[in-house]
Structure formats: C-alpha cells, structure tokens
Protein backbone atom coordinates (compact mmCIF):
# COMPACT_ATOMS: atom_id res chain seq x y z
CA UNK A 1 -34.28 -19.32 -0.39
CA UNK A 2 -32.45 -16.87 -2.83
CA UNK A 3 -30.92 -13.77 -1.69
CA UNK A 4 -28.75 -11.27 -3.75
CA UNK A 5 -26.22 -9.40 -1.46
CA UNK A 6 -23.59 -6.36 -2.21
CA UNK A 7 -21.25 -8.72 -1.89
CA UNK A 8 -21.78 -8.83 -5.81
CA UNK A 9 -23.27 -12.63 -5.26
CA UNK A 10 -26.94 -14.58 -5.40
CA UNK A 11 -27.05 -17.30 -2.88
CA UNK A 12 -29.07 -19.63 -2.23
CA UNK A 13 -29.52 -21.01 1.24
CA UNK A 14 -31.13 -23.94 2.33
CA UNK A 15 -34.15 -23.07 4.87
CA UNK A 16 -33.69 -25.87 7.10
CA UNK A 17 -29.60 -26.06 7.88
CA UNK A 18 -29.06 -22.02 7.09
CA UNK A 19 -25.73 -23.32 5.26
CA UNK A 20 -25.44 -22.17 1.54
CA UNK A 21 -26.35 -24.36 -1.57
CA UNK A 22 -24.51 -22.20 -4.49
CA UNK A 23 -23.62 -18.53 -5.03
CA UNK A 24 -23.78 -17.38 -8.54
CA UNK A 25 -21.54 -14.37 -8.90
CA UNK A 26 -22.09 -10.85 -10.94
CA UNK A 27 -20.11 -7.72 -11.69
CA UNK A 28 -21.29 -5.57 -9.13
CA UNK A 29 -23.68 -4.96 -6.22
CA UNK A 30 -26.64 -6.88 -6.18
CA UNK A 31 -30.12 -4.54 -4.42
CA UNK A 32 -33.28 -5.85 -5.84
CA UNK A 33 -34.87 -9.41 -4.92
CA UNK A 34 -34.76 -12.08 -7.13
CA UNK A 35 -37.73 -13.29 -8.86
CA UNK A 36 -38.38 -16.65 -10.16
CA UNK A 37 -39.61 -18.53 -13.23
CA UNK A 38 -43.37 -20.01 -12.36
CA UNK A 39 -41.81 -23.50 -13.42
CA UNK A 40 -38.86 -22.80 -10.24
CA UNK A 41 -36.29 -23.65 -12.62
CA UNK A 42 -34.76 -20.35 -13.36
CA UNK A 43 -33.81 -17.30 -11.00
CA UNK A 44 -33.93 -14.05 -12.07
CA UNK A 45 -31.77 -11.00 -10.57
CA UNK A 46 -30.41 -7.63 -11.51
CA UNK A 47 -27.02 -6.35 -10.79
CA UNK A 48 -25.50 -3.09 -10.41
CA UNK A 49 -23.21 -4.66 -13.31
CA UNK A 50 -26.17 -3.24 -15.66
CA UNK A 51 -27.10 -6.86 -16.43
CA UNK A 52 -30.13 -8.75 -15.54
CA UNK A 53 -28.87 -12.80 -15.10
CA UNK A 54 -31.01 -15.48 -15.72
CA UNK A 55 -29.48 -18.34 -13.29
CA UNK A 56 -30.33 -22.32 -13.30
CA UNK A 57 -32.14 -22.43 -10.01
CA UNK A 58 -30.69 -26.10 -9.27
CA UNK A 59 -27.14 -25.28 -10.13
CA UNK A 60 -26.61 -21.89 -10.13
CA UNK A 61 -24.76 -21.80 -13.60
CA UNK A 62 -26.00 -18.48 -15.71
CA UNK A 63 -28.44 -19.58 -18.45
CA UNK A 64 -28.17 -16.00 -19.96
CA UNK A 65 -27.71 -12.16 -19.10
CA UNK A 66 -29.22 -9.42 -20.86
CA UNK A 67 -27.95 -5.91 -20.70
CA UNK A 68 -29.31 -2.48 -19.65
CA UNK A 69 -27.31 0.51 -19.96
CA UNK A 70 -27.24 1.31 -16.09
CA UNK A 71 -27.43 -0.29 -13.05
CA UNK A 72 -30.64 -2.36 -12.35
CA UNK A 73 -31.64 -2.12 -8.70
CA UNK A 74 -35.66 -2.78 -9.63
CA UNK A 75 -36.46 -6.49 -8.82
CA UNK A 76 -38.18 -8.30 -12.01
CA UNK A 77 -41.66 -9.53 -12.59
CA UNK A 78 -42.04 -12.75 -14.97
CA UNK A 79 -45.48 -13.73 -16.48
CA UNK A 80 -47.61 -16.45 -15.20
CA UNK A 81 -46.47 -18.43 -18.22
CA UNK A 82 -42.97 -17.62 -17.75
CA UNK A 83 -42.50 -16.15 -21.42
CA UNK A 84 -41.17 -12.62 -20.29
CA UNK A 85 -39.47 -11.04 -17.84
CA UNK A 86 -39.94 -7.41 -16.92
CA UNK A 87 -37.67 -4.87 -15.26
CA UNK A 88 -36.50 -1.71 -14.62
CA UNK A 89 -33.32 -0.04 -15.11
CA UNK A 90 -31.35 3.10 -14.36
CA UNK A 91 -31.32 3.77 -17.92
CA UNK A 92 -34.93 5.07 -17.48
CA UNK A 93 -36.40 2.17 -19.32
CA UNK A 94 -38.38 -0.86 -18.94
CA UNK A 95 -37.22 -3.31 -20.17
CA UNK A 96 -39.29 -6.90 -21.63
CA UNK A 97 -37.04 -9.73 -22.18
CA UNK A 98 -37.62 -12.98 -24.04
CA UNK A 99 -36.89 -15.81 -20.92
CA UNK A 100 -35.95 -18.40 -23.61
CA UNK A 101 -32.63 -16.60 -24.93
CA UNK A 102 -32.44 -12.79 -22.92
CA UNK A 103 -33.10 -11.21 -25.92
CA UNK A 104 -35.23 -7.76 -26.00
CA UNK A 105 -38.94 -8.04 -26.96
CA UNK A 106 -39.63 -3.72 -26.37
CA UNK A 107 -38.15 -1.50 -23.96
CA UNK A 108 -40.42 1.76 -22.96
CA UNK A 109 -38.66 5.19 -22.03
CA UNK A 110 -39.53 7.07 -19.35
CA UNK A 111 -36.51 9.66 -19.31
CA UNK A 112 -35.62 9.16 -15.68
CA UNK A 113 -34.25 6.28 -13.69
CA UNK A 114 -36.32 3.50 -12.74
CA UNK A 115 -35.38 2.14 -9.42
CA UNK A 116 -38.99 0.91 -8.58
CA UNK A 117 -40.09 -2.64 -9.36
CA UNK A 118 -42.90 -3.30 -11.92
CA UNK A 119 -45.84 -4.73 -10.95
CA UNK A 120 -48.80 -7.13 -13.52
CA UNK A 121 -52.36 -6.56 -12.73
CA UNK A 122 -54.26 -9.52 -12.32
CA UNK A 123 -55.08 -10.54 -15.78
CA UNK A 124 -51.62 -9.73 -16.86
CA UNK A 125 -52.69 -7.30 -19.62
CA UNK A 126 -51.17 -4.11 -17.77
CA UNK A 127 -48.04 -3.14 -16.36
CA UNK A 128 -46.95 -0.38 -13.92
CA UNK A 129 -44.04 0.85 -11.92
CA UNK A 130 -42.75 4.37 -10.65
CA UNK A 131 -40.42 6.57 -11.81
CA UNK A 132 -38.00 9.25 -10.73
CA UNK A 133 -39.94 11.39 -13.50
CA UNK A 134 -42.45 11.68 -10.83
CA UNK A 135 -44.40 9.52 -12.73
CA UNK A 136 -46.27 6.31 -11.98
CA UNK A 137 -46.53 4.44 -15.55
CA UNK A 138 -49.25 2.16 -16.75
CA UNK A 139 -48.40 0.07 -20.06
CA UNK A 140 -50.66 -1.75 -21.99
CA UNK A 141 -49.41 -5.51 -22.48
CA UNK A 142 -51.69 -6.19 -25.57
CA UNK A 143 -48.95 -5.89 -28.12
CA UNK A 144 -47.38 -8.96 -26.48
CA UNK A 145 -50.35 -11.11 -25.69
CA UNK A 146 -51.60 -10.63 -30.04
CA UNK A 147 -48.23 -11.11 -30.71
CA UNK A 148 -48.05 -7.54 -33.44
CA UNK A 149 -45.48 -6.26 -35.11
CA UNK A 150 -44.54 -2.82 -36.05
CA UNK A 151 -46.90 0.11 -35.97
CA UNK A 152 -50.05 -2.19 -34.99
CA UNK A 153 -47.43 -3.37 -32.40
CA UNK A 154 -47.56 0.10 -30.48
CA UNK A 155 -50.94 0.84 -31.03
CA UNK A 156 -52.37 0.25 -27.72
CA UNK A 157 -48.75 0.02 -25.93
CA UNK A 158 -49.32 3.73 -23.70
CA UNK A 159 -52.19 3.31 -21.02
CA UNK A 160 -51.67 6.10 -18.57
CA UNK A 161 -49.30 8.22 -16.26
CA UNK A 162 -50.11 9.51 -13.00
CA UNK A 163 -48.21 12.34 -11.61
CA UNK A 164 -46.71 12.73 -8.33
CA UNK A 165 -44.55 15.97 -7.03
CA UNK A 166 -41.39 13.56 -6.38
CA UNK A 167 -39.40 10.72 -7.93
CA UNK A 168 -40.96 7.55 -7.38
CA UNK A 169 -39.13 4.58 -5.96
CA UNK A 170 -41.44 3.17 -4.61
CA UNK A 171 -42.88 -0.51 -5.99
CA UNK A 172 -47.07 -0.57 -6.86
CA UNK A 173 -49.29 -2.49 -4.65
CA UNK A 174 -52.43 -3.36 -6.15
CA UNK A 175 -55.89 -3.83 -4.15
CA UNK A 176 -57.01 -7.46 -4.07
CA UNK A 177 -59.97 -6.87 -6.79
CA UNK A 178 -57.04 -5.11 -8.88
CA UNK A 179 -59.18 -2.49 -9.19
CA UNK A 180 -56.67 0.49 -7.45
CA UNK A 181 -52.93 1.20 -7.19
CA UNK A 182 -51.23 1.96 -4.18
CA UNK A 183 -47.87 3.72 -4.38
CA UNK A 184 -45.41 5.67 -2.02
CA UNK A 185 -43.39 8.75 -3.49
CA UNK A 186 -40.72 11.55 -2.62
CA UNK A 187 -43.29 13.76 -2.25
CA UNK A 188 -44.30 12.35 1.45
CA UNK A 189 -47.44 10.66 0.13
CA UNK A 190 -48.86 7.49 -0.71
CA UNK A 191 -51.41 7.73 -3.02
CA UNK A 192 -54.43 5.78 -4.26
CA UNK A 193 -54.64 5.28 -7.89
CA UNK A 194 -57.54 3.81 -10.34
CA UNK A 195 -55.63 1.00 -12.12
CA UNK A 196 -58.03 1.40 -14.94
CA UNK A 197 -57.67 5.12 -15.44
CA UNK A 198 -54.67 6.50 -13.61
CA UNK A 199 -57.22 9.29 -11.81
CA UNK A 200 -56.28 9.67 -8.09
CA UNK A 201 -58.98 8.32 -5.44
CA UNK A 202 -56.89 10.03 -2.67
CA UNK A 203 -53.42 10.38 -0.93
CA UNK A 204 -52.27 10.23 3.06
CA UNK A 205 -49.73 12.63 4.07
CA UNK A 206 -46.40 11.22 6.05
CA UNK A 207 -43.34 13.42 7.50
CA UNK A 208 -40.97 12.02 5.52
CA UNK A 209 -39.57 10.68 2.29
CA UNK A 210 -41.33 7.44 1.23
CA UNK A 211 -39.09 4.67 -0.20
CA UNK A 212 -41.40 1.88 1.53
CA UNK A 213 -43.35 0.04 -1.02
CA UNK A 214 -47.45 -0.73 0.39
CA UNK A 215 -48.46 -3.80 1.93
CA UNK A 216 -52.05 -4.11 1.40
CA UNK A 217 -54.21 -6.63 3.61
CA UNK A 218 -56.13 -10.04 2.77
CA UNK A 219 -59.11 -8.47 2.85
CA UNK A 220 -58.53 -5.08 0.99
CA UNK A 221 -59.31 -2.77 3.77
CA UNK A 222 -55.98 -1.23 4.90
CA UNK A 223 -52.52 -0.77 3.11
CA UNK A 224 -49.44 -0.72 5.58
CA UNK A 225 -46.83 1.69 4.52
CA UNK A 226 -42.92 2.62 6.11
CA UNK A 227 -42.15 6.30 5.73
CA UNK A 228 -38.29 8.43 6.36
CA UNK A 229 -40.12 10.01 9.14
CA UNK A 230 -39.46 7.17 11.51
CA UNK A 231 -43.14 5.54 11.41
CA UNK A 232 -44.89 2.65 10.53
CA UNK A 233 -48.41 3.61 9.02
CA UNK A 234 -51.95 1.69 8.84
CA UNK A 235 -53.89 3.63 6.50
CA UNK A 236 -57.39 2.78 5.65
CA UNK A 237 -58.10 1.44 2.01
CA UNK A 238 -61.34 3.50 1.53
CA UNK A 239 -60.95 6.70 3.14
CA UNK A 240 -57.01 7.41 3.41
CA UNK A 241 -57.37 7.95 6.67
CA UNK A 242 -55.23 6.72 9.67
CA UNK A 243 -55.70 4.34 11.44
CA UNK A 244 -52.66 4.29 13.89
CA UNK A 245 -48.64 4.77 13.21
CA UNK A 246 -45.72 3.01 15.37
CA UNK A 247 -42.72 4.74 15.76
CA UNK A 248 -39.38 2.88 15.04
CA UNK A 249 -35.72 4.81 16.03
CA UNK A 250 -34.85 5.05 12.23
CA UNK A 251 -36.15 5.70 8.48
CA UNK A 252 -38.46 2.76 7.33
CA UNK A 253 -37.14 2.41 3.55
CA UNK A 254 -37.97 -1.56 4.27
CA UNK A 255 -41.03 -2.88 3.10
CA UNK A 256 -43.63 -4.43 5.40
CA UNK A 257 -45.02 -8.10 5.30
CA UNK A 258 -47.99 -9.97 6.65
CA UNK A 259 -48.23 -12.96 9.22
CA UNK A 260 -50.74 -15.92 7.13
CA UNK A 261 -53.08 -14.58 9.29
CA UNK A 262 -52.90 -10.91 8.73
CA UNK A 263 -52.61 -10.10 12.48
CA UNK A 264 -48.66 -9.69 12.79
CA UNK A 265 -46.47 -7.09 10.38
CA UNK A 266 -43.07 -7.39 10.05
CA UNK A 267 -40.70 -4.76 9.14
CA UNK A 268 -37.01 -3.98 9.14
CA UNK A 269 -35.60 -0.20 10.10
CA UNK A 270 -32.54 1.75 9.58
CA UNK A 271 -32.34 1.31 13.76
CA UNK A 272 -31.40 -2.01 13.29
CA UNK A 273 -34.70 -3.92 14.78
CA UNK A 274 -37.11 -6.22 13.02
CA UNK A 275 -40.40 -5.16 14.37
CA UNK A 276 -43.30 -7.20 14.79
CA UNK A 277 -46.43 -4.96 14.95
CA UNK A 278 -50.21 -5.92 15.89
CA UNK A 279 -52.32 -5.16 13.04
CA UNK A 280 -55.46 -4.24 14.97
CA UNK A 281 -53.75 -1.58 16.80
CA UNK A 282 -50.55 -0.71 16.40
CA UNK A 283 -49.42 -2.11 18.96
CA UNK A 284 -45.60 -3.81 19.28
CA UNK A 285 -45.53 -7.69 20.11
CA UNK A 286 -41.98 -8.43 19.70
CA UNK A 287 -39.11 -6.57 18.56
CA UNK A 288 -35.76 -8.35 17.34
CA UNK A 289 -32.36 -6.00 17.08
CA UNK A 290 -29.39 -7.21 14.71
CA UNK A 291 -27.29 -6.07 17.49
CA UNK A 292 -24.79 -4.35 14.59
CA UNK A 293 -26.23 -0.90 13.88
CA UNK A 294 -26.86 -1.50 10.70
CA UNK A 295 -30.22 -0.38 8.71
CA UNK A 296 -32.62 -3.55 8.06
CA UNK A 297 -33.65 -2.16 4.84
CA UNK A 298 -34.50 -5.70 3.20
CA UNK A 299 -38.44 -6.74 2.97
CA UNK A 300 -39.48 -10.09 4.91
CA UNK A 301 -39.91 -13.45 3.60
CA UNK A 302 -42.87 -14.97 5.79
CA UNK A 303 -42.82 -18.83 5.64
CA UNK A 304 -45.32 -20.02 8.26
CA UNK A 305 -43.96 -19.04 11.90
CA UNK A 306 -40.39 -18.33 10.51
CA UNK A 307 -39.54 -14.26 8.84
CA UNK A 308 -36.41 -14.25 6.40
CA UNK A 309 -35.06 -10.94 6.53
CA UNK A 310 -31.69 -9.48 5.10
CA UNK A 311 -30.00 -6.80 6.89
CA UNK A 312 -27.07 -4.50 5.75
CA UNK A 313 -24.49 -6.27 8.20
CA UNK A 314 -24.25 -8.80 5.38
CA UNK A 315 -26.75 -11.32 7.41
CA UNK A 316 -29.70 -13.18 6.75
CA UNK A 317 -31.63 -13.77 9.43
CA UNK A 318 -34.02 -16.43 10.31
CA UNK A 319 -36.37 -15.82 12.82
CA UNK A 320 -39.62 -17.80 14.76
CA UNK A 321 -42.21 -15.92 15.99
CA UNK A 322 -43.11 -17.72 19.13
CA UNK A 323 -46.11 -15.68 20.00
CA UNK A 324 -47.90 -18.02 22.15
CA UNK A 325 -44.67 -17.41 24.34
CA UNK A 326 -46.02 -13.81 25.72
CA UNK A 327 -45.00 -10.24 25.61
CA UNK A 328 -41.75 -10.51 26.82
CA UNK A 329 -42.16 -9.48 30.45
CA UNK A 330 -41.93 -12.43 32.25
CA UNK A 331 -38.75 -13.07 32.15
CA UNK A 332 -37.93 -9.69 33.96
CA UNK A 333 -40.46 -10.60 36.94
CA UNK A 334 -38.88 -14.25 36.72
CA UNK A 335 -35.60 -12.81 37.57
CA UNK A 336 -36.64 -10.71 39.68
CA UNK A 337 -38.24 -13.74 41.40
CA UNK A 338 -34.47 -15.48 41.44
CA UNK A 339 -32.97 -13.07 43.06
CA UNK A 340 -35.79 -12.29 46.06
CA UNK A 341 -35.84 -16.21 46.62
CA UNK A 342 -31.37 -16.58 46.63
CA UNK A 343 -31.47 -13.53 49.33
CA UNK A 344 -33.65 -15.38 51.33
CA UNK A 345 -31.93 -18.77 50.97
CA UNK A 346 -28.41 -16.85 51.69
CA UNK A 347 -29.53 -16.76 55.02
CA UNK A 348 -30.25 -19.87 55.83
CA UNK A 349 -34.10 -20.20 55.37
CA UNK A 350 -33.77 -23.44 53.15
CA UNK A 351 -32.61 -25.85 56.83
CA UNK A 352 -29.76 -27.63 55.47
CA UNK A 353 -26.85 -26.66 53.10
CA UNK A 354 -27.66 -29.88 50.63
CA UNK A 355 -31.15 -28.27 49.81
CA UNK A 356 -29.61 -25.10 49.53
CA UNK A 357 -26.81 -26.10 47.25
CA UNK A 358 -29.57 -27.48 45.31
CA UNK A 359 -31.28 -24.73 45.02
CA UNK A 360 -28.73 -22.32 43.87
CA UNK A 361 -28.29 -25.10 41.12
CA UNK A 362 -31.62 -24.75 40.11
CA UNK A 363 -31.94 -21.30 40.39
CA UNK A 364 -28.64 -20.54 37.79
CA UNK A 365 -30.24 -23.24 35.28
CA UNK A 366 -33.39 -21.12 36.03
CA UNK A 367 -31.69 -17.88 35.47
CA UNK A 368 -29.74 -18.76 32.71
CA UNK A 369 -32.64 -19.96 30.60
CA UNK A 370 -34.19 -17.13 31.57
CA UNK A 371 -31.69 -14.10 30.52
CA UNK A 372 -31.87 -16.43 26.67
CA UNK A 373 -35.53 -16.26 26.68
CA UNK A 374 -36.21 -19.81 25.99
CA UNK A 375 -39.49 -19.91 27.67
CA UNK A 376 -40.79 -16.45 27.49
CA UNK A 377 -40.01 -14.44 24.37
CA UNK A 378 -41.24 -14.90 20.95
CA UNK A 379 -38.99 -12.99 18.05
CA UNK A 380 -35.62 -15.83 18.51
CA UNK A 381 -33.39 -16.09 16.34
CA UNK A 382 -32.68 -19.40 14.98
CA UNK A 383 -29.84 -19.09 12.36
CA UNK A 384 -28.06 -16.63 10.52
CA UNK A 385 -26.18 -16.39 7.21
CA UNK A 386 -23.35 -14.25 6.70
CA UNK A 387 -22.35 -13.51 3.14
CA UNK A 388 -18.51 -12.43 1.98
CA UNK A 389 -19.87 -8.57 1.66
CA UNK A 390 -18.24 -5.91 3.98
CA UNK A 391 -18.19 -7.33 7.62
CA UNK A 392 -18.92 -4.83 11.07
CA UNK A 393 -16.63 -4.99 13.96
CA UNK A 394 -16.17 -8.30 15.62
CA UNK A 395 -17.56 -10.37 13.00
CA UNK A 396 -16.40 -13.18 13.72
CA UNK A 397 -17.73 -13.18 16.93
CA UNK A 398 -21.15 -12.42 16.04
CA UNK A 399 -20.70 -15.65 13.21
CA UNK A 400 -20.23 -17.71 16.17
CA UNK A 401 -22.89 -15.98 18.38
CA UNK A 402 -25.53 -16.43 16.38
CA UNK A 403 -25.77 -19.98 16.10
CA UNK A 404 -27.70 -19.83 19.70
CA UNK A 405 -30.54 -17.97 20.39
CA UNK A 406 -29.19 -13.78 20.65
CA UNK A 407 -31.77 -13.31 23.06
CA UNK A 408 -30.27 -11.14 26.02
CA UNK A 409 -31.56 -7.70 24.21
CA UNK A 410 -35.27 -8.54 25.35
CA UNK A 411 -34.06 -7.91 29.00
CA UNK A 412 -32.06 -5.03 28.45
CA UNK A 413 -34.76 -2.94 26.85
CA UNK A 414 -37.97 -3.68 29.45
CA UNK A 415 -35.77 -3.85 32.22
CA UNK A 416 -34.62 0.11 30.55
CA UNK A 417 -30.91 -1.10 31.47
CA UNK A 418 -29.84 1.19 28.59
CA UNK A 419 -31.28 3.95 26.72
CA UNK A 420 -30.63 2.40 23.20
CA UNK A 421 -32.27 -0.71 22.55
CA UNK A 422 -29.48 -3.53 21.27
CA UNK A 423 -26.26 -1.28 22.62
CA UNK A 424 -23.45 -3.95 22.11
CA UNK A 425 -21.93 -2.44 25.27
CA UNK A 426 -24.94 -3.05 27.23
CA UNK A 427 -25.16 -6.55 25.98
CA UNK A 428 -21.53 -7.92 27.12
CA UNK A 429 -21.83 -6.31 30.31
CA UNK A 430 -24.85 -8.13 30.66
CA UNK A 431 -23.46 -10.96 29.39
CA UNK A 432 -20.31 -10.72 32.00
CA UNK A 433 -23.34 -10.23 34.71
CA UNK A 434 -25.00 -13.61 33.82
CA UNK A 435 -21.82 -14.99 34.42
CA UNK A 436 -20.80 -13.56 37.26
CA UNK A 437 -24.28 -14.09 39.28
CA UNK A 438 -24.46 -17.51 37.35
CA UNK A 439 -21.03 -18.54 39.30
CA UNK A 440 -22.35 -16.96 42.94
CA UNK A 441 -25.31 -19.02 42.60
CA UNK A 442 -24.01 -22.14 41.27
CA UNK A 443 -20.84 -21.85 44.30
C-alpha cells in the first residue's frame, strides 16, 4: 500500500506485517493519494513542494518530478496505457505530463486553484475535474489520442463548463454507463451533470459545505455523499432525492467507500470515528474511534474484509470488519452476565472453594476477552502505522497500544459510560476498572 503523509514522505507499507517497505521523501506536505502506473511499476504523487514525483514503485528512488507553480494537493489520473499523467494544481491549471521523462504535453487554465482530482470517462477521450472558479471542466482528450500539433492541436481541446455558485473541490464521480457526472461543491449541493453536454439533470441540497467527493453504487442507482453539516447522505441516482442521512459528531470532508458487496460504507469524520454504515438503510453496524481527536479526513482503501484508512494523528489504520461477529451488544449483556453470576458465587452458591476459585478464573479470562471484543465486535483494529509527521499526546503509548486489538471504546459508548464516544479519559479509567475487577475475580 502507498500512502503520502504531511510528514513530507510517500511510504509504502506492506499489507500483511504493517511495517514500512521505503519512504520516498519531498519538499513539503504531501494531501492527495497516490496514483499508479497500470504496469505497477511507477507511483505517482503530488506535493505541496509544487512538484508532482514520479517514484520507482519497487525501490522508491524518484524516476522524475515535474513542476507546477503551486502546491498540488489534487491526486493524479494516468491513462489506461500509462502514456500520461493528469493533475491538478494550485496554479489553476491542469496539467498533462509525458510519464516517460515528466515533461509537459498541454496544460489548460482555469484561473482559479484546482484542488479537485481529475477524473477519465470511460473511453478515455474526456477529462473533468472542479474548480474553485465554480466551475466543473470537461476537456476534450482528442488532441492527444491523433497526436496534432499546433492550431489543429486545440481544435477540439474545450468540451464544456458547468457552473456551480461555489468553488469546487470536490473530485467527479461518474455513473457506471459514464453517461452522468456527479460532483459536490461550496455551494451545499451535489449536482448531477450530463457528461456529454455539461446540462444539469438535477442537484440535492445539504446543510453544509461539501468537500466529500461521491461514491456512486455497483449498480448505478444511488451516489453516497459526506457533507460539513455533520451527515452522511444516500441520494438516489434518478430522482435526487433522499433516501436516508446518518449523522456523524463532525464535518465529513472524507470520502466514502463501498464493501465488494455494496452493503457496508465506510467513511472517516472530523470526530475521529471510522463509520461503517448499512447501505439499505442508513443504519450504523460498527463504528471504530482513533481514540486521538483527530479528523479522519482520508478516503478508505477496501481490500476484501480489511479498510485502510489514514487519519490526521499521523496513523494508518488497518481494520477487519468482522460482521458476522454482531452488533456489538453482546458483550455488554455478557458482562453483565459476569458480574450477576460472581455475586452469586461470592456467597457461597458454587459448594466448595476449589470450584469457586475456578470459576472466578474463568470468569476474568471471560471478562477480559470480553471488555477487547474478541468474540463480539466487528470494526478491530489489527495494526497501525505511524509516520514521522506531528505526533498527539502520549504517542508513544498509543504506538505500543495499538499493536492489540483497541477495542474497549465499543463498551464505553452502548454501555453510555461517557457522553463522547472514544474520551481517552473514559478509556483508562476503564482500563484501570478491568484491572481492578480482573484482580477481585482472579483472587
């Protein structure tokens, strides 16, 4: 896996161990994901350094850089036949770049900064991205397919612009036909475009700011979108109606992923929890919280059961969803169950002090597995990475903590223990508790 981090590096991490392979260092903060040659032999990432690095994806030595005039934050998209790369920069321009030396095939100006990601339709003849012009831009990719030059080389370059009422940061989603553009803006909406024309099929209101960028189902028929107004929309594909919204505790800026199957999303917030969300309903199946109070502002990687997500507390996180393991309750009942079953042994109901002191064994092994949620709750974390960026308080302990399963949040929020999910507080008291009633039981 390759992540870029503020910490000014790309790393890449192996899946299976968590440990790091190589780090390939830039100039400055590193926001956008990486994207990489169709081949897998090159990665691609922007920098805040205004450069866009093209790095061996075996080695991580830089194979070339090419260079913007202002930060790239937009993430890069490479042609099927791995000829040119694509990205946005700062600089309001989009930039094409030759992937056998870096150097410039066109750039196109949009006179604002381009902090959205560029997207290829289908048959790779058409380009389009957002920008803070308010603008979503569609670019004919003819010139580069027939190869022109000069005049005959611009000829067909402009396709169409689409106008919002706010900057655009926002990344395209198209439909699975390709035949309509899906696109969040500053102006609360996400709106439906038709790739082919630009004309606007319709647009669904949020509350808030939209920096999410669309998730749009297998099957075409709803597009999942994260707004500043605390929510996680469905919104249907035809109509741009509702369908149901989940509230989170922060701004979604995050975008949202699908499960293989297209039943779970997964989504980071600026509340610090990965969510995992029913897709027919809205409804919540798991919930995972960094613990840190940082924003999870990073977009899932979905690799079968396991979700890759990068947080702002200069972690990676990988995470399994064990969702044949329940809804999370049963470990609060099971405790519950401990406790009602030690009162009654305490007095003596058990016969003989041997079975007893067996029991209380078995009931802190019991207990203990239960508080970590090995049997019960899906959404455990399995490994972490830390980069070298800026650290939060007590880093070192959380290095060490995560290597086992951070599991004790589940109980504190259904047993309502604390008012804010994750309060790091709340966790080492209940930590201390385990401990404590761990001891009584085990003595």
């Amino acid at each position: 896996m390759y992540v870029g981090s503020w910490d000014t590096y790309l790393h890449a991490i192996d899946l299976t161990t968590g440990k790091r392979k190589w780090r390939y260092k830039t100039d400055s903060n590193i926001n956008g994901s990486p994207a990489i040659h169709p081949s897998g032999h090159t990665i691609y990432i922007g920098s805040y350094d205004h450069y866009l690095h093209a790095v061996d994806a075996a080695t991580g030595v830089l194979k070339w850089k090419y260079e913007t005039q202002n930060w790239v934050h937009s993430s890069p998209a490479v042609l099927s036949d791995g000829s040119v790369i694509f990205v946005g920069s700062l600089d309001g321009q989009m930039h094409c770049i030759n992937n056998i030396d870096g150097s410039k095939n066109f750039t196109y100006n949009t006179g604002d900064e381009i902090w959205s990601s560029p997207v290829l339709s289908y048959d790779e003849n058409t380009l389009y991205w957002g920008s803070y012009d308010n603008f979503v831009h569609a670019t004919d990719l003819w010139n580069i397919h027939s190869k022109q030059e000069g005049e005959e080389r611009l000829k067909r370059f402009y396709k169409w612009e689409y106008a919002t009422e706010g900057g655009v940061y926002s990344s395209p989603s198209l439909s699975p036909d390709g035949s309509v553009l899906y696109v969040g803006s500053f102006d609360t909406y996400l709106h439906a475009i038709s790739a082919a024309d630009g004309l606007g099929k319709w647009k669904f209101k949020t509350d808030g700011f939209i920096h999410s960028s669309p998730t749009v189902s297998g099957d075409g028929n709803t597009i999942y979108i994260g707004s500043n107004d605390l929510y996680i929309y469905a919104v249907d594909a035809s109509t741009g109606k509702e369908k149901w919204k989940y509230k989170t505790g922060g701004a979604v800026a995050a975008s949202p992923a699908l499960s293989a199957d297209g039943k779970t999303l997964y989504v980071g917030s600026a509340d610090s929890i990965i969510y995992a969300i029913n897709t027919i309903d809205g409804t919540k199946k798991w919930l995972y919280h960094t613990l840190t109070g940082y924003i999870v502002d990073s977009s899932p990687a979905i690799l079968g059961k396991w979700i890759y997500i990068g947080s702002s507390d200069s972690a990676v996180y990988a995470i399994e969803d064990k969702d044949w393991r329940g809804d999370g309750k049963c470990t609060l009942w099971f405790v519950w169950f401990v406790w009602f079953v030690w009162l009654f042994g305490s007095f003596g109901s058990f016969g003989s002090w041997s079975l007893f002191g067996m029991t209380r064994v078995l009931l802190f092994l019991t207990f203990c597995c239960s508080c970590n949620m090995f049997f019960c709750f899906p959404g455990a974390l399995d490994q972490s990475f830390f980069g070298n960026g800026p650290c939060f308080e007590d880093c070192v302990t959380k290095r060490n903590a995560t290597v086992a399963r951070n599991t004790s949040l589940w109980l504190l929020k259904d047993s309502g223990v604390v008012d804010t999910v994750g309060n790091s507080v709340g966790v080492k008291w209940l930590w201390l508790l385990e401990m404590v009633v761990g001891g009584v039981l085990f003595l």
